[in-house]
C-alpha atoms as a PDB file:
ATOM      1  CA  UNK A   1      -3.905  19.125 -26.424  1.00  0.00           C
ATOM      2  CA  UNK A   2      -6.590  20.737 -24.225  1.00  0.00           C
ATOM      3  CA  UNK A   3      -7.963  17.545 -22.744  1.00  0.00           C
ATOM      4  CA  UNK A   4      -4.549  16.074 -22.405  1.00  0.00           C
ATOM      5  CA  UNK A   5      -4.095  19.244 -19.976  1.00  0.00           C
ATOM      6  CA  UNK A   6      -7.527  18.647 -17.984  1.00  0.00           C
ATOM      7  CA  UNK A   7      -6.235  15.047 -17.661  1.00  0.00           C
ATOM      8  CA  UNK A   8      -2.804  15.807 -16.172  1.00  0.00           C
ATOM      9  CA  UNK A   9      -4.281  18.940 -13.941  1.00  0.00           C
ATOM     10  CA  UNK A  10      -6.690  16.073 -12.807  1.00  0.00           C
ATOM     11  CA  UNK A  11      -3.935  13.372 -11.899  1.00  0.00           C
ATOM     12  CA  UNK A  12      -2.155  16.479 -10.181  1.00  0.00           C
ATOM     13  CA  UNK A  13      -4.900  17.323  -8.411  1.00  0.00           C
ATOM     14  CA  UNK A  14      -5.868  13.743  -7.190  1.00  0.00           C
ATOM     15  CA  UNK A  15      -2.445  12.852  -6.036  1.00  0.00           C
ATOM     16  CA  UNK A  16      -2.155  16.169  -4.081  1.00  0.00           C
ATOM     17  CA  UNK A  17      -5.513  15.257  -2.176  1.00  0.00           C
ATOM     18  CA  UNK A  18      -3.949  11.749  -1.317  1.00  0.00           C
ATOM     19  CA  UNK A  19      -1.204  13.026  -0.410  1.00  0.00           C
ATOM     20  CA  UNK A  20      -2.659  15.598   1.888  1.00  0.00           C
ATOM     21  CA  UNK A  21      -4.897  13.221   3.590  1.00  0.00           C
ATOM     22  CA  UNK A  22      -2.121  11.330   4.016  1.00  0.00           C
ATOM     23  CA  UNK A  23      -0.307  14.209   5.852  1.00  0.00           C
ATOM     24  CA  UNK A  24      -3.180  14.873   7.991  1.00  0.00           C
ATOM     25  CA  UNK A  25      -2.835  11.803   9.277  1.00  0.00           C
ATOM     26  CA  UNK A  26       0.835  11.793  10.304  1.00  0.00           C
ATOM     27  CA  UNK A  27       2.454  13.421  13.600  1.00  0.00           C
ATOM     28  CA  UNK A  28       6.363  13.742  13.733  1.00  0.00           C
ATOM     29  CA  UNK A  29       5.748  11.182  16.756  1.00  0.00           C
ATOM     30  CA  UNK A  30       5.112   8.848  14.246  1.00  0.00           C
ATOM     31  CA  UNK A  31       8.825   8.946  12.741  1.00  0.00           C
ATOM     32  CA  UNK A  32       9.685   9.138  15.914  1.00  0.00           C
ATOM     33  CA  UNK A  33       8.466   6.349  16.838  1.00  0.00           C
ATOM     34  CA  UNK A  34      10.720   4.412  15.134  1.00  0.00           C
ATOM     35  CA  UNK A  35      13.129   4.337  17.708  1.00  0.00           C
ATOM     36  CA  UNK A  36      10.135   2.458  20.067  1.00  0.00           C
ATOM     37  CA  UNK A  37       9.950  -0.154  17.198  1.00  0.00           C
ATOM     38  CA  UNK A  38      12.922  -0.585  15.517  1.00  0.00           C
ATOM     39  CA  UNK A  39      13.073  -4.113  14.695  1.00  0.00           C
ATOM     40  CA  UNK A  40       9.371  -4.111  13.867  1.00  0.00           C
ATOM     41  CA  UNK A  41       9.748  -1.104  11.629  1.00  0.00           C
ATOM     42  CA  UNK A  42      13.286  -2.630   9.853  1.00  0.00           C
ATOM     43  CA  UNK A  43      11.152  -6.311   9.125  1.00  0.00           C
ATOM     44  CA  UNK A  44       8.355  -4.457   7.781  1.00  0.00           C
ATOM     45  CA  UNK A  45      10.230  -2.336   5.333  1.00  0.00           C
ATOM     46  CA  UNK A  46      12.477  -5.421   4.152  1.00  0.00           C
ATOM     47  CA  UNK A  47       8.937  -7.383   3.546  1.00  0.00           C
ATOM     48  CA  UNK A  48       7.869  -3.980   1.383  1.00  0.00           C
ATOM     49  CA  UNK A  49      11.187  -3.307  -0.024  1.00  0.00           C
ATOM     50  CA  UNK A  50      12.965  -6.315  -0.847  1.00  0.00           C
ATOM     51  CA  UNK A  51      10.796  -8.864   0.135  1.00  0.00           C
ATOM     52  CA  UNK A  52       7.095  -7.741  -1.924  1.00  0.00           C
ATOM     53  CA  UNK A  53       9.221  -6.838  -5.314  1.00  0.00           C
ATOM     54  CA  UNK A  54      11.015  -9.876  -5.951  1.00  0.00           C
ATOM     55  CA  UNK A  55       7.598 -12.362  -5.270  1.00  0.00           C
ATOM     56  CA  UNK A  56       5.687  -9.389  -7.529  1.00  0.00           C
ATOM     57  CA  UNK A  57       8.301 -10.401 -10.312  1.00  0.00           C
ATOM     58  CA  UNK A  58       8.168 -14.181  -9.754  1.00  0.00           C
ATOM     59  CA  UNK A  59       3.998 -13.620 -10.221  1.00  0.00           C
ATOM     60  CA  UNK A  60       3.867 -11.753 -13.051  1.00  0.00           C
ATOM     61  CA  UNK A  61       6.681 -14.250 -14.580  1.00  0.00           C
ATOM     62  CA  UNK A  62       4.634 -17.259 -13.497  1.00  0.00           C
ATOM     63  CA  UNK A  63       1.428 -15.923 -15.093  1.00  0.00           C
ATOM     64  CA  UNK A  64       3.181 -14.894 -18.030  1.00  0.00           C
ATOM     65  CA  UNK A  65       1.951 -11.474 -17.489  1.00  0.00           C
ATOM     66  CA  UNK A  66       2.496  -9.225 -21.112  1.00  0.00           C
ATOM     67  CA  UNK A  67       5.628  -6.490 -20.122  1.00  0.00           C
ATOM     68  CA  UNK A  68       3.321  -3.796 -19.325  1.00  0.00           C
ATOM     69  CA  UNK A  69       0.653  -5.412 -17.416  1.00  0.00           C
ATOM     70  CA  UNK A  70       3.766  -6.842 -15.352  1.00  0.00           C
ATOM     71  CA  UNK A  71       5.472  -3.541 -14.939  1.00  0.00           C
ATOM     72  CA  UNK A  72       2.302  -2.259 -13.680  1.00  0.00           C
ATOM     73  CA  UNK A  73       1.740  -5.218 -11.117  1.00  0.00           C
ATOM     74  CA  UNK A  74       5.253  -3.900 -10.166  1.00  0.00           C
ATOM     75  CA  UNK A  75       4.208  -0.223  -9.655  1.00  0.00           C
ATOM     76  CA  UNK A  76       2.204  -1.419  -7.451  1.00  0.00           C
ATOM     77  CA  UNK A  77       4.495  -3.158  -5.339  1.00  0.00           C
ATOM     78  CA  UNK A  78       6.243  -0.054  -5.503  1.00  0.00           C
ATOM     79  CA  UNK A  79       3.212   1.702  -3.858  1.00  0.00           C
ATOM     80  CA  UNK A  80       3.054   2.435  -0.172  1.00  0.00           C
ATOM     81  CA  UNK A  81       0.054   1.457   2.574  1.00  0.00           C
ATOM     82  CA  UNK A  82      -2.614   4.091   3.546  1.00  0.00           C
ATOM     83  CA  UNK A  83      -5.411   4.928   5.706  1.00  0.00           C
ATOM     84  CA  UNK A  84      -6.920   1.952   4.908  1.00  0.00           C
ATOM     85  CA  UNK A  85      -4.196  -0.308   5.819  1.00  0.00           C
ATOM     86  CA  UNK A  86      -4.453   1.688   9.342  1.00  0.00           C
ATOM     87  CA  UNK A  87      -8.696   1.093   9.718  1.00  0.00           C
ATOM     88  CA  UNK A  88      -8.224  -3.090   8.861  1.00  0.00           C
ATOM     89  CA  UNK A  89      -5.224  -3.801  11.300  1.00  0.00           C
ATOM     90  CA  UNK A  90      -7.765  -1.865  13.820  1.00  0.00           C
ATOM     91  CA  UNK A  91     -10.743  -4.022  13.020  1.00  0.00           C
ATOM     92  CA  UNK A  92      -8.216  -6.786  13.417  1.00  0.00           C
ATOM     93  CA  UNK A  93      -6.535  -5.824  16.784  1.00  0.00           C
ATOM     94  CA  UNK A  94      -3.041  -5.301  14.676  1.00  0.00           C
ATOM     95  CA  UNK A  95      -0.644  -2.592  16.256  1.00  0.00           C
ATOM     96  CA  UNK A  96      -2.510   0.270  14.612  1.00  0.00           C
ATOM     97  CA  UNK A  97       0.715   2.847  16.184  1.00  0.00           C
ATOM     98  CA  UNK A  98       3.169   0.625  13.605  1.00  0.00           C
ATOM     99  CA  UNK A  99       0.906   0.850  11.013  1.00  0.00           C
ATOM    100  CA  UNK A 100       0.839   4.786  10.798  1.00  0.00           C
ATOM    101  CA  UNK A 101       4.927   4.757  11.879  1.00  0.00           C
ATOM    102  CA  UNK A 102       5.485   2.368   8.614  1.00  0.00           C
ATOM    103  CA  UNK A 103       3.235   4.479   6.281  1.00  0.00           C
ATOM    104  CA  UNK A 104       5.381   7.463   7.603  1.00  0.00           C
ATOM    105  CA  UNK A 105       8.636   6.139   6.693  1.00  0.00           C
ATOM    106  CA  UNK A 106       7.801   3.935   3.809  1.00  0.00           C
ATOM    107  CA  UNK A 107       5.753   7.445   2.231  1.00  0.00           C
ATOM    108  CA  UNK A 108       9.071   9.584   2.275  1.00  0.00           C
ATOM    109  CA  UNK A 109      11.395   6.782   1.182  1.00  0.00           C
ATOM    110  CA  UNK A 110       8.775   6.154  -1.555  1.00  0.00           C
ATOM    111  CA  UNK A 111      10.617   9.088  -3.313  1.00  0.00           C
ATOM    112  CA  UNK A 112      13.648   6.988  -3.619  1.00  0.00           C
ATOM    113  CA  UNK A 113      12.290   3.127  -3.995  1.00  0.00           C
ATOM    114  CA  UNK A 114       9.330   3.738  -6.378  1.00  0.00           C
ATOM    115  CA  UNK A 115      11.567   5.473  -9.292  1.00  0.00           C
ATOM    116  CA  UNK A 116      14.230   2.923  -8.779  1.00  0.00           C
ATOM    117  CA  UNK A 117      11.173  -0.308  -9.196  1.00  0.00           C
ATOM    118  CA  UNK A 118       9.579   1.759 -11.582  1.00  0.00           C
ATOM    119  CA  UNK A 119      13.301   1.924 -13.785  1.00  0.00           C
ATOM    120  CA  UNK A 120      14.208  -1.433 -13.062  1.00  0.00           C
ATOM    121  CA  UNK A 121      11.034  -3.160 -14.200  1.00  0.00           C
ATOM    122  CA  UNK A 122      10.523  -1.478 -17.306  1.00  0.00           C
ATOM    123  CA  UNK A 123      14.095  -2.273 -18.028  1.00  0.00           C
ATOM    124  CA  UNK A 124      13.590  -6.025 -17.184  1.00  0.00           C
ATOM    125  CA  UNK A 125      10.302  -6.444 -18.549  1.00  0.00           C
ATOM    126  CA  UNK A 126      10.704  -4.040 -21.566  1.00  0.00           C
ATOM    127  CA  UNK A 127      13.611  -4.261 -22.904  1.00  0.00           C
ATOM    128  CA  UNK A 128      16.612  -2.093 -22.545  1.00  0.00           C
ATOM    129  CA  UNK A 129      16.361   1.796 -23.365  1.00  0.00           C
ATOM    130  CA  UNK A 130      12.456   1.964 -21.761  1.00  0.00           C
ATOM    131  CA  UNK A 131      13.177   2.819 -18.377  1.00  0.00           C
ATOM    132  CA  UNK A 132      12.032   6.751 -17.590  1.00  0.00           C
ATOM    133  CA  UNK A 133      15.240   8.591 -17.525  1.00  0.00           C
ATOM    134  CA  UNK A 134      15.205  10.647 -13.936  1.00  0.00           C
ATOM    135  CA  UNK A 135      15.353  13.985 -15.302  1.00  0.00           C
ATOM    136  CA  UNK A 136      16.179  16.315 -12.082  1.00  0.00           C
ATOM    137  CA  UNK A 137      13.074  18.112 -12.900  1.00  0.00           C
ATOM    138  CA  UNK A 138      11.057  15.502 -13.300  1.00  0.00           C
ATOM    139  CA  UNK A 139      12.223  14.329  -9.873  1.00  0.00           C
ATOM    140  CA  UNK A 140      11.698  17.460  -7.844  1.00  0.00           C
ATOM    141  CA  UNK A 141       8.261  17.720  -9.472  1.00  0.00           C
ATOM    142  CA  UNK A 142       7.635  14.486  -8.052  1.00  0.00           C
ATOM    143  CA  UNK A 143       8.820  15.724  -4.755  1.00  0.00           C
ATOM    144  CA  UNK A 144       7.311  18.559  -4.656  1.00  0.00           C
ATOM    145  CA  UNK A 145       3.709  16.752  -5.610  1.00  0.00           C
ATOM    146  CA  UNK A 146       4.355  14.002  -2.674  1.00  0.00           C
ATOM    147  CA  UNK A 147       6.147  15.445  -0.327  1.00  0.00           C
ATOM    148  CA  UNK A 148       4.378  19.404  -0.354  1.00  0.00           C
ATOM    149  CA  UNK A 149       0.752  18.065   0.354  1.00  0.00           C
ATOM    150  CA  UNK A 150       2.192  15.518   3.036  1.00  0.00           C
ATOM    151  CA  UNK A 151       4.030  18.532   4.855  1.00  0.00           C
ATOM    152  CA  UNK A 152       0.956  20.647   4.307  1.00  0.00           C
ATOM    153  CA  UNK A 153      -1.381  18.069   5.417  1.00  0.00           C
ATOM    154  CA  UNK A 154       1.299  17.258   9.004  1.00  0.00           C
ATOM    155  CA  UNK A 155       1.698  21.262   9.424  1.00  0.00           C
ATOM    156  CA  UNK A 156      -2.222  21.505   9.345  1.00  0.00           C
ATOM    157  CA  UNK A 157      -2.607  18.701  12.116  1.00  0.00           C
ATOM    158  CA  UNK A 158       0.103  20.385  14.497  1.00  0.00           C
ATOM    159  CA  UNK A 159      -1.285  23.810  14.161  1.00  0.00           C
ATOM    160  CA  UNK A 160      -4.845  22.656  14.071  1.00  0.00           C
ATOM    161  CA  UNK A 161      -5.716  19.260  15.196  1.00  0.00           C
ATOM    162  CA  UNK A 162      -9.380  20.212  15.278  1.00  0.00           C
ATOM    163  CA  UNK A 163      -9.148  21.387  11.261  1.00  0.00           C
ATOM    164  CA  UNK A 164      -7.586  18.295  10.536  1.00  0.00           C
ATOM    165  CA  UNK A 165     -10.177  16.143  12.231  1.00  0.00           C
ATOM    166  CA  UNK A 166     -12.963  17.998  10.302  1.00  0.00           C
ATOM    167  CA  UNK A 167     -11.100  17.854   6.965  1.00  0.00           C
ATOM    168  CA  UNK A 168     -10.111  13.931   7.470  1.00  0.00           C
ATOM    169  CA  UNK A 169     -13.803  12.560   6.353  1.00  0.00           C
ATOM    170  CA  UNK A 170     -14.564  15.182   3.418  1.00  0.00           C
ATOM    171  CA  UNK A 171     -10.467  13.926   2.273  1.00  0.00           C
ATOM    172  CA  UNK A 172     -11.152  10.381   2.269  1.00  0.00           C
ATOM    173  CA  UNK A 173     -13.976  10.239   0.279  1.00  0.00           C
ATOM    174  CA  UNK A 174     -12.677  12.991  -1.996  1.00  0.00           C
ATOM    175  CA  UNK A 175      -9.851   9.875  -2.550  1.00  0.00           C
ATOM    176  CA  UNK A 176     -12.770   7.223  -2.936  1.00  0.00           C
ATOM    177  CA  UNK A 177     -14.273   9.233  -5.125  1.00  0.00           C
ATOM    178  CA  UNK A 178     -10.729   9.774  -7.161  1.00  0.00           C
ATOM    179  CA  UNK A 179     -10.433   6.240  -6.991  1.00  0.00           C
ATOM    180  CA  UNK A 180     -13.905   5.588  -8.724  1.00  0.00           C
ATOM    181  CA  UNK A 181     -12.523   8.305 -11.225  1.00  0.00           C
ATOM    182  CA  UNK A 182      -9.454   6.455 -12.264  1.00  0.00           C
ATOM    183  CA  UNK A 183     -10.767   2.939 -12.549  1.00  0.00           C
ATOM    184  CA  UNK A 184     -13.737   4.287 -14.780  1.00  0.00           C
ATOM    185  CA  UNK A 185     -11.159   6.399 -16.526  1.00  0.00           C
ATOM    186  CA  UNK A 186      -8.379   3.303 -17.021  1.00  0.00           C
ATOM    187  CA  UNK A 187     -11.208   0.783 -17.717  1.00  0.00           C
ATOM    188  CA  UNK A 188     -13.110   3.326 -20.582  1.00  0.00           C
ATOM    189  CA  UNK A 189      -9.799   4.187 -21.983  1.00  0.00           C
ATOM    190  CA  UNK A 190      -8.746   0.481 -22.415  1.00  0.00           C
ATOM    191  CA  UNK A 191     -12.754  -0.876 -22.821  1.00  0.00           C
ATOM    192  CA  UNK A 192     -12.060  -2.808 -25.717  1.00  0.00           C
ATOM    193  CA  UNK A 193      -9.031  -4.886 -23.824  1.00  0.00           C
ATOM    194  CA  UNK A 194     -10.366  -4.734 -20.485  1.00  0.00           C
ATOM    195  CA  UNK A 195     -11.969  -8.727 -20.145  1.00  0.00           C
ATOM    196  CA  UNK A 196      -8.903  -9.457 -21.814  1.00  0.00           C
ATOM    197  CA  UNK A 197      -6.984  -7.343 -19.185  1.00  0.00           C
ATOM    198  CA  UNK A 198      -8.889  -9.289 -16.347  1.00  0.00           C
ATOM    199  CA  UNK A 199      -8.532 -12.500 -17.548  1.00  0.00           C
ATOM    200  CA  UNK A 200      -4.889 -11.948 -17.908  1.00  0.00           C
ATOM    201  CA  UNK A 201      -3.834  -9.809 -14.892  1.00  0.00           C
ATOM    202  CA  UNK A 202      -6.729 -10.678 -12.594  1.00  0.00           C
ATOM    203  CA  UNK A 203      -5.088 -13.952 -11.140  1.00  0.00           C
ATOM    204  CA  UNK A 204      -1.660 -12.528 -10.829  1.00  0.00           C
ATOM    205  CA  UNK A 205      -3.119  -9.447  -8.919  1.00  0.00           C
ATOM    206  CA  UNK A 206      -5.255 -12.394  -6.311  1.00  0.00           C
ATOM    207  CA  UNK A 207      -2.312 -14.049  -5.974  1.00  0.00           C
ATOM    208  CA  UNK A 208      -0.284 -11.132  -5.745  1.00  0.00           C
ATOM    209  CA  UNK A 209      -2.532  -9.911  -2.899  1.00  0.00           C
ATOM    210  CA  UNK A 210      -2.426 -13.037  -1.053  1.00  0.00           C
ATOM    211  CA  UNK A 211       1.215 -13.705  -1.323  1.00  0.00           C
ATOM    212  CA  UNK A 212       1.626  -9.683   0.313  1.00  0.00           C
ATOM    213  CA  UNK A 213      -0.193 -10.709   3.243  1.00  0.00           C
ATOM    214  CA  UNK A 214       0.961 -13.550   3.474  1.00  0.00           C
ATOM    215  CA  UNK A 215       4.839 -12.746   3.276  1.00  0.00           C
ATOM    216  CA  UNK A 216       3.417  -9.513   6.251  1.00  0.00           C
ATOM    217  CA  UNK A 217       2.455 -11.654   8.228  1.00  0.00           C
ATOM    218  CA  UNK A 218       4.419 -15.087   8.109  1.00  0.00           C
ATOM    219  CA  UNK A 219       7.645 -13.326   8.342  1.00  0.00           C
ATOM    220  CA  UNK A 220       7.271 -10.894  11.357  1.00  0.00           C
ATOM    221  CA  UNK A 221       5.706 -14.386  13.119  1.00  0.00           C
ATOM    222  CA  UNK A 222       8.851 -16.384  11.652  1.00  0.00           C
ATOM    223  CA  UNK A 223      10.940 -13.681  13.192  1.00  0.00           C
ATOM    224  CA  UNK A 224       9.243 -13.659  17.051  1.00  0.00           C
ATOM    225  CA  UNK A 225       7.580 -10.686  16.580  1.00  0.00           C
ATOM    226  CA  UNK A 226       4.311  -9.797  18.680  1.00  0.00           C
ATOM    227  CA  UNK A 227       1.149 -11.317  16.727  1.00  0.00           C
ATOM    228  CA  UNK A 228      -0.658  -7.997  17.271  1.00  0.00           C
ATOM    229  CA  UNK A 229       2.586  -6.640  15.270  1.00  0.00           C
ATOM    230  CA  UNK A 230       2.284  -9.117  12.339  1.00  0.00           C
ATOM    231  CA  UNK A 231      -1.315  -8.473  11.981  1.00  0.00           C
ATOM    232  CA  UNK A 232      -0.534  -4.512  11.394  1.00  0.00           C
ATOM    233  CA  UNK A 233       2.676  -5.579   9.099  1.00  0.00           C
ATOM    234  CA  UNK A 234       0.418  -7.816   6.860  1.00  0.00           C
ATOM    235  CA  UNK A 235      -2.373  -5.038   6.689  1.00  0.00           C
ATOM    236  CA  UNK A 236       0.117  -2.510   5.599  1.00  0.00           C
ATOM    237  CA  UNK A 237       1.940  -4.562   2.521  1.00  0.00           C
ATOM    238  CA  UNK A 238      -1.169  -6.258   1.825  1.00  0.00           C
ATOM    239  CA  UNK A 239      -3.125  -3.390   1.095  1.00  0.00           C
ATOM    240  CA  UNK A 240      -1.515  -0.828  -1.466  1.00  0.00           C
ATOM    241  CA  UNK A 241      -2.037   2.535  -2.789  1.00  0.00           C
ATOM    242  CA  UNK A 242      -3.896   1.786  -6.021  1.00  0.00           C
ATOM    243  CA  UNK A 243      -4.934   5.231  -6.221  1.00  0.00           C
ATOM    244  CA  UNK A 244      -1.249   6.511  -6.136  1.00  0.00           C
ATOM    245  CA  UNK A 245      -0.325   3.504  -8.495  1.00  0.00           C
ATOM    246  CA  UNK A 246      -2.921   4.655 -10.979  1.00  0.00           C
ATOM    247  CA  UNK A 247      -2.141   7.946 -10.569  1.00  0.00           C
ATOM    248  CA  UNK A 248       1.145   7.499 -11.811  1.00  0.00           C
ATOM    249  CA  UNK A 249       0.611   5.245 -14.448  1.00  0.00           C
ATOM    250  CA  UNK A 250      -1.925   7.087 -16.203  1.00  0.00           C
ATOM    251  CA  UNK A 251      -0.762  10.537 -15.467  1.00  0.00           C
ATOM    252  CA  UNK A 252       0.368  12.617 -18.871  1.00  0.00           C
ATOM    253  CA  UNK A 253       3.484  13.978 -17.043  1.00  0.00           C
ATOM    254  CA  UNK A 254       4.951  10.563 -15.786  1.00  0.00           C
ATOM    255  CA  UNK A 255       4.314   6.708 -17.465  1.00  0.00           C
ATOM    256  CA  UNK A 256       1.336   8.096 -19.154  1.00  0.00           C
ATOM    257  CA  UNK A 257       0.154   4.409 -20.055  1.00  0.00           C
ATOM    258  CA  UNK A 258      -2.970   3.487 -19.279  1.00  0.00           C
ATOM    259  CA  UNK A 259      -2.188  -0.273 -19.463  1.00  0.00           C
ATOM    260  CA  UNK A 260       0.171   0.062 -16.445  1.00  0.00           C
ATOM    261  CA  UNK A 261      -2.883   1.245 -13.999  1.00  0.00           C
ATOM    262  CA  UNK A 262      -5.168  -2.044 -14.610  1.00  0.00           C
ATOM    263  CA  UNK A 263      -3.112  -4.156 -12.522  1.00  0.00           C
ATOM    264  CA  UNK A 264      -3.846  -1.872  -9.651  1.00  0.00           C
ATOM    265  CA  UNK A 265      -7.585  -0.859 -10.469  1.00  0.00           C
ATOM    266  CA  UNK A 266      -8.085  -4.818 -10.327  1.00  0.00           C
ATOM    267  CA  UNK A 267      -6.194  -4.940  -7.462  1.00  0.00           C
ATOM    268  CA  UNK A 268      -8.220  -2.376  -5.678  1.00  0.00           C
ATOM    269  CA  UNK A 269     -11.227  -4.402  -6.288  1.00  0.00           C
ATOM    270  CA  UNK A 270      -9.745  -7.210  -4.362  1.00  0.00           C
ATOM    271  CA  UNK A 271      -7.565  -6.209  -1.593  1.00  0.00           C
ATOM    272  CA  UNK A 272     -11.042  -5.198   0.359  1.00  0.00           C
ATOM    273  CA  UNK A 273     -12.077  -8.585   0.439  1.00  0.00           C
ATOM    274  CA  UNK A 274      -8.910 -10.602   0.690  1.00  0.00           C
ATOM    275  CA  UNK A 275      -7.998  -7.742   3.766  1.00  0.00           C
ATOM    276  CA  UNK A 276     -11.469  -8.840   5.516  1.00  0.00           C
ATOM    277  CA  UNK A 277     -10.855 -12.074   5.020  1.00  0.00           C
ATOM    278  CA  UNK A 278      -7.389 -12.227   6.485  1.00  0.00           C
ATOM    279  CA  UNK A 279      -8.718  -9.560   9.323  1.00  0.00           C
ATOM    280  CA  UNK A 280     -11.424 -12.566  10.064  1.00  0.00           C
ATOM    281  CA  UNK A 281      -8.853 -15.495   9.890  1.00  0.00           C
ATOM    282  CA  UNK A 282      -6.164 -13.628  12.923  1.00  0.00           C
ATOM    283  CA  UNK A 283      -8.381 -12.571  14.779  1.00  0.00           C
ATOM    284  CA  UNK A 284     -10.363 -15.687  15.259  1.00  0.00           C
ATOM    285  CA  UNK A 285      -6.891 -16.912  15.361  1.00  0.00           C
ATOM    286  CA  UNK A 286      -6.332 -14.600  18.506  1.00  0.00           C
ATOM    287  CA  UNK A 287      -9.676 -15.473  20.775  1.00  0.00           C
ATOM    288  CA  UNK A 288      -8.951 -19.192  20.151  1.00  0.00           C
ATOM    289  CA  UNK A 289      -5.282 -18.458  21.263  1.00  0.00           C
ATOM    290  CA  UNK A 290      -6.413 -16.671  24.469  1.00  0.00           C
ATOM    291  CA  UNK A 291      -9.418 -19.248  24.990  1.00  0.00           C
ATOM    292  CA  UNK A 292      -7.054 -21.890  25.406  1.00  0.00           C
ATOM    293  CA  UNK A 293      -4.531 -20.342  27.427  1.00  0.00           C
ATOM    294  CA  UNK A 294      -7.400 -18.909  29.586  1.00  0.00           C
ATOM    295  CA  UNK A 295      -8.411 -22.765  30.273  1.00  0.00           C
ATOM    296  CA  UNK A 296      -4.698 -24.469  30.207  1.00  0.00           C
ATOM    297  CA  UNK A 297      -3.099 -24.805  33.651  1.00  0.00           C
ATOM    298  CA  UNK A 298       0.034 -22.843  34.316  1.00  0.00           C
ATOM    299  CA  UNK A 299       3.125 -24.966  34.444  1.00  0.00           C
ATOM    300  CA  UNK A 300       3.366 -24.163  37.666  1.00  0.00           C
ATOM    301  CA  UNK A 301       0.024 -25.014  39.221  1.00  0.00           C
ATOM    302  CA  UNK A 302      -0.737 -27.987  41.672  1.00  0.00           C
ATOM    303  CA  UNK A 303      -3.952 -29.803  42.657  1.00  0.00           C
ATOM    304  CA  UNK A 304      -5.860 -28.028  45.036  1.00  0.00           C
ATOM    305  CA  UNK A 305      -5.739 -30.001  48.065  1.00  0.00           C
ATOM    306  CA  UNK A 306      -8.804 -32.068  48.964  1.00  0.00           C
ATOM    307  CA  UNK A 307      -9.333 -31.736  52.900  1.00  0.00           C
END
């Protein structure tokens, strides 16, 4: 009973420092700044909503992916973009501004969407009668846990930018080192499954990475959207909060199901690869595109006149 309590104190803990960092990240300009980009901001959160979920489910179908393995793959889905997503659509000139609106808005209406995939997956993969119920309690402690260190974290940052700015580095690698934490903890607790686990999941979470980016970026392009746009959309689906998805899988209080958080500690293994990769591929993408229109003649143009 007693390490069962250390164990959910620590999950409580973690998520509160993720969720702070997260917060001191944020400005209310950035949900403001929704109105700037709307149609950016509604094609991003259709890719993460609608879009991410129902290829997640066609993967884990496709690779035959055992129900809680799958359901996991699907928390993930579930999971919003981070600080992270924000540093690779930098390196790779993406519209870092729409990066941090998206993780705004897509963070508070994570409350709403991630108990709803959560529900529906375990009900689809699982069987009928295994979804979570949504106790109110166990909602507003949910609430309080995500949305009290957020508010914290954006109070902090309005009051005192400087505090936030010192506090930013010591938080992120706090979160590293939570991450480390969890997928030692997930991998010990399941050690005698865990090749297994990788054989089994490990495809479906490559694929699953490639498909987010892809589906970020293809579809914002598809749509006419500014390339510098696309770039930030495919950082921030492409790259997920594994730490929150662990979190949440493997936390006492909520799935509790250790099983569930391998999809995303594999996952977090990958997406920093696959994401430099990608960040490689647009933006040698974008210097070849400005080469050539740096060397093509305008429609416009005429000879220069030989005298």
């Amino acid at each position: 009973m007693q390490a069962n309590s250390i164990a959910t104190d620590f999950m409580m803990v973690a998520l509160g420092i993720i969720m702070l960092g997260l917060g001191l990240s944020l400005t209310v300009a950035d949900f403001k700044r929704v109105i700037v980009y709307p149609r950016a901001v509604i094609v991003g959160l259709v890719c993460q909503m609608f879009l991410l979920p129902a290829a997640c489910a066609l993967i884990a179908h496709a690779f035959g992916l055992p129900p809680e393995l799958a359901v996991g793959l699907m928390l993930l889905a579930a999971s919003p973009g981070g600080a992270t997503a924000n540093l690779f659509s930098h390196l790779a000139r993406g519209d870092v501004a729409l990066n941090i609106t998206l993780t705004a808005v897509n963070s508070a209406l994570t409350l709403i969407t991630l108990p709803l995939i959560i529900n529906l997956s375990m009900t689809h993969f699982m069987g009928e009668g295994r979804a979570v119920p949504m106790q109110f309690g166990k909602v507003l402690q949910v609430f309080a846990i995500v949305l009290g260190p957020v508010s914290l974290g954006m109070f902090i940052r309005s009051k005192r930018p400087s505090v936030a700015l010192k506090l930013d580095k010591p938080i992120r690698l706090l979160s590293v080192a939570f991450l480390a934490a969890l997928i030692a903890a997930a991998v010990y607790k399941d050690r005698a499954n865990v090749g297994t686990y990788f054989q089994q999941v490990g495809s479906a979470a490559l694929a699953f990475n490639l498909a987010s980016m892809a589906v970020g970026y293809l579809v914002p392009l598809a749509l006419r959207l500014p390339r510098k746009q696309a770039v930030a959309i495919g950082m921030e689906i492409g790259i997920h909060n594994g730490l929150l998805a662990m979190t949440i899988a493997m936390s006492p209080t909520l799935l509790a199901n250790p099983t569930m958080a391998m999809p995303a500690a594999i996952y977090s293994l990958i997406m920093y690869f696959t994401a430099a990769a990608f960040g490689f591929f647009v933006t040698r993408g974008n210097a070849e595109a400005q080469d050539s229109s740096a060397v093509s003649p305008t429609p416009n143009s005429t000879p220069e006149k030989v005298s």
